[in-house]
C-alpha atoms as a PDB file:
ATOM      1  CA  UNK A   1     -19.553 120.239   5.474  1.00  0.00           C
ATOM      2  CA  UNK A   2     -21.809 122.752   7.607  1.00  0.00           C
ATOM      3  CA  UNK A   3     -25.320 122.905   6.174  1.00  0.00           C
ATOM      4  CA  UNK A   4     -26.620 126.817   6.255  1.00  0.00           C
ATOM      5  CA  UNK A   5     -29.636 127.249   8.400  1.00  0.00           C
ATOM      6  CA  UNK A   6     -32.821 127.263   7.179  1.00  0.00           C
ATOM      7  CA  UNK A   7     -34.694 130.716   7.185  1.00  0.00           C
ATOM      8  CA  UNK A   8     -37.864 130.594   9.088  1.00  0.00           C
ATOM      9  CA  UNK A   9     -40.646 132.536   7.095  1.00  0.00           C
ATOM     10  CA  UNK A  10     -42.400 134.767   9.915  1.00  0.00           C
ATOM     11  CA  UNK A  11     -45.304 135.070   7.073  1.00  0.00           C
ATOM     12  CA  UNK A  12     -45.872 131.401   7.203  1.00  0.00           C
ATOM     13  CA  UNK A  13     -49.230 130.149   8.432  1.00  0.00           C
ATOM     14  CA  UNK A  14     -49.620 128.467  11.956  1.00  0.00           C
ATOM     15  CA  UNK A  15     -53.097 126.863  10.726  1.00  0.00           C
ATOM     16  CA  UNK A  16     -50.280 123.973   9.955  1.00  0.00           C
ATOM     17  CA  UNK A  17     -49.565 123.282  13.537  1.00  0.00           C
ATOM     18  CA  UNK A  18     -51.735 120.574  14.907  1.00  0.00           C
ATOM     19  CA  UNK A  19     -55.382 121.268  16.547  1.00  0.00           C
ATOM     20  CA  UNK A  20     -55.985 120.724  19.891  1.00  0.00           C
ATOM     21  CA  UNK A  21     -57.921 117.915  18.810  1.00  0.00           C
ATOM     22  CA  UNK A  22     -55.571 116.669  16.529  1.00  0.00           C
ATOM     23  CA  UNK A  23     -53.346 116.762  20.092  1.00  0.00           C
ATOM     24  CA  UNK A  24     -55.980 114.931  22.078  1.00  0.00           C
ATOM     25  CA  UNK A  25     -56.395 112.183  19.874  1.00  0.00           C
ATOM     26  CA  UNK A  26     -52.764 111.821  19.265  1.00  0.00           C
ATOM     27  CA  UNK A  27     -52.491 111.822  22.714  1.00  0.00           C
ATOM     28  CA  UNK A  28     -55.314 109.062  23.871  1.00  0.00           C
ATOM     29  CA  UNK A  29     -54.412 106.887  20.784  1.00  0.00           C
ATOM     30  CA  UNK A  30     -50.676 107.039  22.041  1.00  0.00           C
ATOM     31  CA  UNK A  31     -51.657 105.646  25.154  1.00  0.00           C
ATOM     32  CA  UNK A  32     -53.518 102.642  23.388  1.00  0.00           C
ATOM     33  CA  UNK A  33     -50.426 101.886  21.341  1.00  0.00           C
ATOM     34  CA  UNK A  34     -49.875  98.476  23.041  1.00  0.00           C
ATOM     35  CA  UNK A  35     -52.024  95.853  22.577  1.00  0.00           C
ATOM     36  CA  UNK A  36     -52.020  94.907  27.070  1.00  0.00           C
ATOM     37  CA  UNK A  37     -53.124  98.347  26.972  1.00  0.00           C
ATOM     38  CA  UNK A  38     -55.910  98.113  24.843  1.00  0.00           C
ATOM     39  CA  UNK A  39     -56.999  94.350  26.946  1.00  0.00           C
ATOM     40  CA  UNK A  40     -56.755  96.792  30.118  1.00  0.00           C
ATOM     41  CA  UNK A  41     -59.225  99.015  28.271  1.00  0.00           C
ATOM     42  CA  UNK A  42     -61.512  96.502  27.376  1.00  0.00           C
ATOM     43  CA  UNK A  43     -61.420  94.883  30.722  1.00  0.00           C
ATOM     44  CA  UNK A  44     -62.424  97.875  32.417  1.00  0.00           C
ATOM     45  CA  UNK A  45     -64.686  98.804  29.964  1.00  0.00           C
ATOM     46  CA  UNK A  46     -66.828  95.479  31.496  1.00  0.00           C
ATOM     47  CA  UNK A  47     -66.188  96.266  34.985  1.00  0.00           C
ATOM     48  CA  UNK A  48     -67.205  98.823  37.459  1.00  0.00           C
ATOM     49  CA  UNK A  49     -63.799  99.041  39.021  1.00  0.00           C
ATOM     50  CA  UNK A  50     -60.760  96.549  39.689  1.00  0.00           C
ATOM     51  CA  UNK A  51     -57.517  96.330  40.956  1.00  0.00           C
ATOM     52  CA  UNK A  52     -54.143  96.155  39.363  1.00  0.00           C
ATOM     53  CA  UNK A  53     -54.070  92.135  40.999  1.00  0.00           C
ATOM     54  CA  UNK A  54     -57.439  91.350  39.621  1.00  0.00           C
ATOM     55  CA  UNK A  55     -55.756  92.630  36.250  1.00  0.00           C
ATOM     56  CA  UNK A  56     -52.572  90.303  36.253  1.00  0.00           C
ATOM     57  CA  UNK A  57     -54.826  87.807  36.974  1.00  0.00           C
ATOM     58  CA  UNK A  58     -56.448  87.932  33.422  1.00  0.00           C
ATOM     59  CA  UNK A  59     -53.464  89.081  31.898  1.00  0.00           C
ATOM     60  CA  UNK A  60     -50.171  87.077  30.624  1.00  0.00           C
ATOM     61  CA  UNK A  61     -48.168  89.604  32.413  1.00  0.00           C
ATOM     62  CA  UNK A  62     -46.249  90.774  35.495  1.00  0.00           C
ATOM     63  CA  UNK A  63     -47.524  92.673  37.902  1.00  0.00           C
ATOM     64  CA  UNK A  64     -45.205  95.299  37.427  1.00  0.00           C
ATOM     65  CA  UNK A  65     -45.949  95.596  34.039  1.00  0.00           C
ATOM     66  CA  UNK A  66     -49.694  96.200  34.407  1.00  0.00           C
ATOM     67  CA  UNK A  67     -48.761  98.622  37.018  1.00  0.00           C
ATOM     68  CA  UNK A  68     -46.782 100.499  34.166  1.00  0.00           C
ATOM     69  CA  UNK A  69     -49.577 100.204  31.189  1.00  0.00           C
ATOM     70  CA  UNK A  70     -51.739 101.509  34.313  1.00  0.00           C
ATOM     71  CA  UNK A  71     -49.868 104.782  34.873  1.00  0.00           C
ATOM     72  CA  UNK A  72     -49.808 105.416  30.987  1.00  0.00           C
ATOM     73  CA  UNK A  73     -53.774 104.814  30.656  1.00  0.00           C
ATOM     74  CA  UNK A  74     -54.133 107.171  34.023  1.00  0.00           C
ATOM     75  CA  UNK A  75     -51.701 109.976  32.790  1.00  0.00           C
ATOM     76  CA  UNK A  76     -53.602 109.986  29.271  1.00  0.00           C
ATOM     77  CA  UNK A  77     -57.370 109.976  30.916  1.00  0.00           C
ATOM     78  CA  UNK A  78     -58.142 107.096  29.987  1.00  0.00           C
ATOM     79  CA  UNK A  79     -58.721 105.739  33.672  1.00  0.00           C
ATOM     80  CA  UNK A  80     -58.943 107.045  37.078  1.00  0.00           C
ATOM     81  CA  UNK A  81     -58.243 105.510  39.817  1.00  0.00           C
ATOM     82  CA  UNK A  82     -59.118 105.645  43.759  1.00  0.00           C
ATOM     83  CA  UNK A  83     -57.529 105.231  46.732  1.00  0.00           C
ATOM     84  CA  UNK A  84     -59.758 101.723  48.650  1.00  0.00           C
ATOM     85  CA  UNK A  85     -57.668 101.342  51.962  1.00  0.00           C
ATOM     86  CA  UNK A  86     -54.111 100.242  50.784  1.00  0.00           C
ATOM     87  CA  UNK A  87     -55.168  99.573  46.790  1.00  0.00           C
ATOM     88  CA  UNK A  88     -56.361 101.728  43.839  1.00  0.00           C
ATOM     89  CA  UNK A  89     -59.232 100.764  42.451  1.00  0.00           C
ATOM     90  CA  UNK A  90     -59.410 101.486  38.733  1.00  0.00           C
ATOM     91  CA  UNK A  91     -62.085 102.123  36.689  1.00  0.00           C
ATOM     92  CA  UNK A  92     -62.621 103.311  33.051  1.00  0.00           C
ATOM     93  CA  UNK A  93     -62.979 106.990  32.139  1.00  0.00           C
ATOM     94  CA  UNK A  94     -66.371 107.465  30.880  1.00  0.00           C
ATOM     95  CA  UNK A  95     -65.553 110.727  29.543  1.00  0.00           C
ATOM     96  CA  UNK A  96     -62.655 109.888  27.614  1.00  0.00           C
ATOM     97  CA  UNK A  97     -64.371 106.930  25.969  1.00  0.00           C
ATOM     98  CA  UNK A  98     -67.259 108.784  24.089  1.00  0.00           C
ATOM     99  CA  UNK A  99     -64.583 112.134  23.663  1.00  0.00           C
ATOM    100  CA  UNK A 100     -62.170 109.394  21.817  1.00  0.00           C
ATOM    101  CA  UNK A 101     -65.174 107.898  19.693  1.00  0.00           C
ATOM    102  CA  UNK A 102     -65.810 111.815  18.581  1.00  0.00           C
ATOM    103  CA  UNK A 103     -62.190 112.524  17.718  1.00  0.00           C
ATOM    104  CA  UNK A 104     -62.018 109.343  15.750  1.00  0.00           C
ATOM    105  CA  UNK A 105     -65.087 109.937  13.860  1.00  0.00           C
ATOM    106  CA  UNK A 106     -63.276 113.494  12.759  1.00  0.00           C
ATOM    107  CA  UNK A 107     -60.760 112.193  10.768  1.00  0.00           C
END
């Protein structure tokens, strides 16, 4: 049985769509939605910068895996990280930090 299609009221209000900052802190608390993601955090949070090795090391987990929580904290802003000869050094996203502590205090 074909359902009819629902009629879109062009009237409606878009104040219902999410805010930007509702966006932003959807999007940075995504990105912490694993706990080795949230250790990585924390870790970084302690030091000035580190490598993805000097992670594993600390870490019950494959290097390939902190690579991956890596690229999810990077893509989300939560870290940066620089090019040091043939590594990355990674470091912890000052900016992102206090921004996430201002979103969270909005809700």
């Amino acid at each position: 049985m074909k359902s009819k299609p629902r009629k879109v009221n062009p009237q409606a209000k878009t104040d219902s769509l999410p805010s930007l900052q509702d966006q932003q802190l959807a999007k940075l608390a995504t990105a912490l939605g694993h706990p080795a993601r949230v250790a990585i955090v924390r870790f970084l949070k302690e030091r000035k910068c580190c490598i993805c090795g000097e992670i594993v090391e600390v870490l019950p987990l494959a290097q390939s895996t902190v690579s991956q929580h890596l690229k999810i904290l990077k893509e989300a802003g939560w870290i940066q990280g620089e090019v040091d000869g043939l590594r990355i050094c990674y470091r912890l996203n000052p900016f992102t930090l206090e921004q996430f502590k201002k979103l969270i205090e909005t809700l």
